[in-house]
C-alpha atoms as a PDB file:
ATOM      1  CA  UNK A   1     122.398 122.960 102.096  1.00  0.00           C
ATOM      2  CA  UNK A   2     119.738 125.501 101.420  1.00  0.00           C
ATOM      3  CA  UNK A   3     115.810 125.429 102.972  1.00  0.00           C
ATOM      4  CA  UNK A   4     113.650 124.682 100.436  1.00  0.00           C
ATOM      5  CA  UNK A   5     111.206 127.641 100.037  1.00  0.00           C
ATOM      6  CA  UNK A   6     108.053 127.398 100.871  1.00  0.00           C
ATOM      7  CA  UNK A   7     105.174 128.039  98.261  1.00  0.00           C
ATOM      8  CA  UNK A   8     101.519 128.375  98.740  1.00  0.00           C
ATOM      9  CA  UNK A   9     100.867 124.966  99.056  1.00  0.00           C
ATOM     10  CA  UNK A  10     103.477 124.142 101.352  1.00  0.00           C
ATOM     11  CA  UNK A  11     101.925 126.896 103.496  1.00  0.00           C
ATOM     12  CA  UNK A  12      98.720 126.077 103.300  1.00  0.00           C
ATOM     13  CA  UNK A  13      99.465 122.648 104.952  1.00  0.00           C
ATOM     14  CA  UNK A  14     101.474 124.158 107.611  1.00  0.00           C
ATOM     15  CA  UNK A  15      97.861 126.093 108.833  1.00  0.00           C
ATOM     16  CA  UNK A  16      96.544 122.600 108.284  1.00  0.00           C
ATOM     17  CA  UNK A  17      98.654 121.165 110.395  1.00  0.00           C
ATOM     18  CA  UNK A  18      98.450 124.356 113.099  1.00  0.00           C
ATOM     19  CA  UNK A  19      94.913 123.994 112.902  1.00  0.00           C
ATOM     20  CA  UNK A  20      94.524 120.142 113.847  1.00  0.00           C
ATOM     21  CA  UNK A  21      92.175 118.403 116.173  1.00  0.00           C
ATOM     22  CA  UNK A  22      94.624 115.842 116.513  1.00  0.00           C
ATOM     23  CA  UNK A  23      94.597 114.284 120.037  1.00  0.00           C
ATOM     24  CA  UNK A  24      93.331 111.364 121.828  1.00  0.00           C
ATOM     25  CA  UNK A  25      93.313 110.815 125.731  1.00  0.00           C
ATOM     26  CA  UNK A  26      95.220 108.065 127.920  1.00  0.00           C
ATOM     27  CA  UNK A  27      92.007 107.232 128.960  1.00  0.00           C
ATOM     28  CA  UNK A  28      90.352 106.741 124.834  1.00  0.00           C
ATOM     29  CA  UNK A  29      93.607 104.983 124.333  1.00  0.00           C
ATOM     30  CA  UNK A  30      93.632 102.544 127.137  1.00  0.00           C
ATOM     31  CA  UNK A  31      89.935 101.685 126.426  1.00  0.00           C
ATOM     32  CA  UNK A  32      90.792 100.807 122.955  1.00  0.00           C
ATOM     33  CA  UNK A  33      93.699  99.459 122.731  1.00  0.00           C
ATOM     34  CA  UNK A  34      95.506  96.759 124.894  1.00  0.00           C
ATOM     35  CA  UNK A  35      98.313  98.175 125.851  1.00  0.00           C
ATOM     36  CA  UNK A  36      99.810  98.418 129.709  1.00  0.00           C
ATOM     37  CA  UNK A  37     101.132 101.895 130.982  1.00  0.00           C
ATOM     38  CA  UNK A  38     104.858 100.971 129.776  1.00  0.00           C
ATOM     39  CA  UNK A  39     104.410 100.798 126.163  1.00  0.00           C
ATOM     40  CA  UNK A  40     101.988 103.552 127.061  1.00  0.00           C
ATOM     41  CA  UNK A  41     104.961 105.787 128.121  1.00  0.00           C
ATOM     42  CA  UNK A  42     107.209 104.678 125.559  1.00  0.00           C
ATOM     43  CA  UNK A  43     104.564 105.617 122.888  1.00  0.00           C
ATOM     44  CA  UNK A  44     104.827 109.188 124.251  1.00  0.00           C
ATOM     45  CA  UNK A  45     108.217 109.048 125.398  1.00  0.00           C
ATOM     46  CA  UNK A  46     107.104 109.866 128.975  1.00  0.00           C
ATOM     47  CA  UNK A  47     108.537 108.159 132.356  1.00  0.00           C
ATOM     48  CA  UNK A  48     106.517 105.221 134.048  1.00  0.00           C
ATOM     49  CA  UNK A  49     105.466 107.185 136.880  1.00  0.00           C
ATOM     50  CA  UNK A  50     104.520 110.114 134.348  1.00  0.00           C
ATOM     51  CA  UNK A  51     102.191 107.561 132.899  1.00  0.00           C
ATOM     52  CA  UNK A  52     100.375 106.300 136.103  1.00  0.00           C
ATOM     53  CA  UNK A  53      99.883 109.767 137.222  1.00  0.00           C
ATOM     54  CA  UNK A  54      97.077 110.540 134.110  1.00  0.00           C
ATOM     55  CA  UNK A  55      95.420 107.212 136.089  1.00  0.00           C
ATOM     56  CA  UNK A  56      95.825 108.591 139.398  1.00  0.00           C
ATOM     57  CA  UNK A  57      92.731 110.412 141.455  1.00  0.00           C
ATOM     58  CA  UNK A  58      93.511 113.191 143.705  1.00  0.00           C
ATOM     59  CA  UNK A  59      96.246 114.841 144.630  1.00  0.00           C
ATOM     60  CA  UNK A  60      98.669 112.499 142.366  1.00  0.00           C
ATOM     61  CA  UNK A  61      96.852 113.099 139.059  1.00  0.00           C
ATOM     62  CA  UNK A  62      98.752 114.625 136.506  1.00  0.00           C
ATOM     63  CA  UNK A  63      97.041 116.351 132.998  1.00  0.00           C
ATOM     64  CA  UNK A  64      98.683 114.667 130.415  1.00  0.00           C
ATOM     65  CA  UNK A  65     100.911 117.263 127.885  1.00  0.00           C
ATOM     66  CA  UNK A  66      98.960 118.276 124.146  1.00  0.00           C
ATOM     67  CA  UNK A  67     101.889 116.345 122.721  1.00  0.00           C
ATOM     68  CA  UNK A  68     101.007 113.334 124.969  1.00  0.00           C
ATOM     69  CA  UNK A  69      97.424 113.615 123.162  1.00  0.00           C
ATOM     70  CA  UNK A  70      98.894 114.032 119.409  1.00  0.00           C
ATOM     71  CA  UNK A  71     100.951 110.699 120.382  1.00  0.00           C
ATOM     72  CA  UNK A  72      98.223 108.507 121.193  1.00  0.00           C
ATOM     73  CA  UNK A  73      95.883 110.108 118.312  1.00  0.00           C
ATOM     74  CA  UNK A  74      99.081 109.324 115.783  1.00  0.00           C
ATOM     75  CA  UNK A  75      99.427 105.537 117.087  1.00  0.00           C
ATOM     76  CA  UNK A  76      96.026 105.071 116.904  1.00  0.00           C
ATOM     77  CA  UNK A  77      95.713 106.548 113.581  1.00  0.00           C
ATOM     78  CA  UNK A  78      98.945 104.316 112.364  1.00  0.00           C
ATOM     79  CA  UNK A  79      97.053 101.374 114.317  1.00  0.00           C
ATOM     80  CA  UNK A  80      93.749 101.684 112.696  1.00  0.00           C
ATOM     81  CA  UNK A  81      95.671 102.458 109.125  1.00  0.00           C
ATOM     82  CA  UNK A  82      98.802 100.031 108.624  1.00  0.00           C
ATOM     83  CA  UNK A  83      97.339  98.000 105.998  1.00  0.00           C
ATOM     84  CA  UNK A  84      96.513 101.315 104.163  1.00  0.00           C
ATOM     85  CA  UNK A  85     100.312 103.079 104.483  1.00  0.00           C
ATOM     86  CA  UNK A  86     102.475 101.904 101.890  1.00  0.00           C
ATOM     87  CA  UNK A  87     105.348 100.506 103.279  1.00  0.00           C
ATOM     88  CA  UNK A  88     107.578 103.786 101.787  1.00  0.00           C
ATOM     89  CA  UNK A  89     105.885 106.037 103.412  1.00  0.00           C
ATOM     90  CA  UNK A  90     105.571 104.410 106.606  1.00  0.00           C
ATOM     91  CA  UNK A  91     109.490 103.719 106.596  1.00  0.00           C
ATOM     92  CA  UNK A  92     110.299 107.404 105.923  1.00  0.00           C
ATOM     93  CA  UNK A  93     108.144 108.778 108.302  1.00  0.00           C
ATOM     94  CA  UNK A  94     109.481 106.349 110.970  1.00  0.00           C
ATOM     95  CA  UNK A  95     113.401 106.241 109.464  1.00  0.00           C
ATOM     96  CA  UNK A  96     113.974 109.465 107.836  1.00  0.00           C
ATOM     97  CA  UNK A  97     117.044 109.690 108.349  1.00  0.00           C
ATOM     98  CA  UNK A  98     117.657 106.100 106.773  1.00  0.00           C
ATOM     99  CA  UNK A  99     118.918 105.116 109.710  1.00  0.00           C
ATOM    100  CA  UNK A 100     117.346 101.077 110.810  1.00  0.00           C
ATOM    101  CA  UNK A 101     118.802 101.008 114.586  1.00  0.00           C
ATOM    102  CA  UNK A 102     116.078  98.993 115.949  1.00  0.00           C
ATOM    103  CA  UNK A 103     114.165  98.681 113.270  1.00  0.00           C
ATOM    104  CA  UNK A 104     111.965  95.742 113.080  1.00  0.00           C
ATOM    105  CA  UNK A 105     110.769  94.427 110.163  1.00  0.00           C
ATOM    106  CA  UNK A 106     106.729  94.882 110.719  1.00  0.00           C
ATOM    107  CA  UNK A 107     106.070  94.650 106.626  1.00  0.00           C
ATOM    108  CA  UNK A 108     106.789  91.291 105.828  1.00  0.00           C
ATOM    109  CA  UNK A 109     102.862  90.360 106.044  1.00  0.00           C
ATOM    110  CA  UNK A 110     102.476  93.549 103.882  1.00  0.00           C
END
């Protein structure tokens, strides 16, 4: 299979996407959503302890990673959005490899 080649549009969205703000903290996330620290961690595919660290004062405080930030910002965004995401779009962004392992079906409100 060849890569497709990319055109000016197609390049312009990759400095889009370079160029993103896109991040929210632990902190913003656990304040507005209620979540605990495990689905916390699996949200950004982090360990538990990993998790409680960004809590943590002191010498025990971890920073949390820019692609820890871009994982909360994307949940909330998907969060504040799912009635807006056709169902399509939201399967092949989250399947798109067509592959359902696991999948549950969260569109039969929809």
């Amino acid at each position: 299979m060849n890569p497709h080649p990319l055109q000016q549009r197609e390049q312009d969205l990759i400095q889009l996407y370079i160029y993103c703000q896109l991040g929210m903290t632990p902190k913003q996330f656990y304040t507005k959503w209620q979540v605990n620290h495990e689905e916390m961690a699996q949200i950004c595919d982090r360990s538990l302890s990993t998790v409680r660290r960004w809590f943590a004062r002191g010498k025990n405080y971890r920073r949390p990673m820019p692609a820890d930030l871009r994982h909360l910002a994307l949940m909330n965004f998907l969060l504040e959005h799912f009635e807006e995401i056709p169902q399509e779009l939201l399967q092949n962004l989250c399947f798109p490899d067509e592959s359902r392992d696991g999948f549950i079906d969260i569109f039969e409100d929809k």
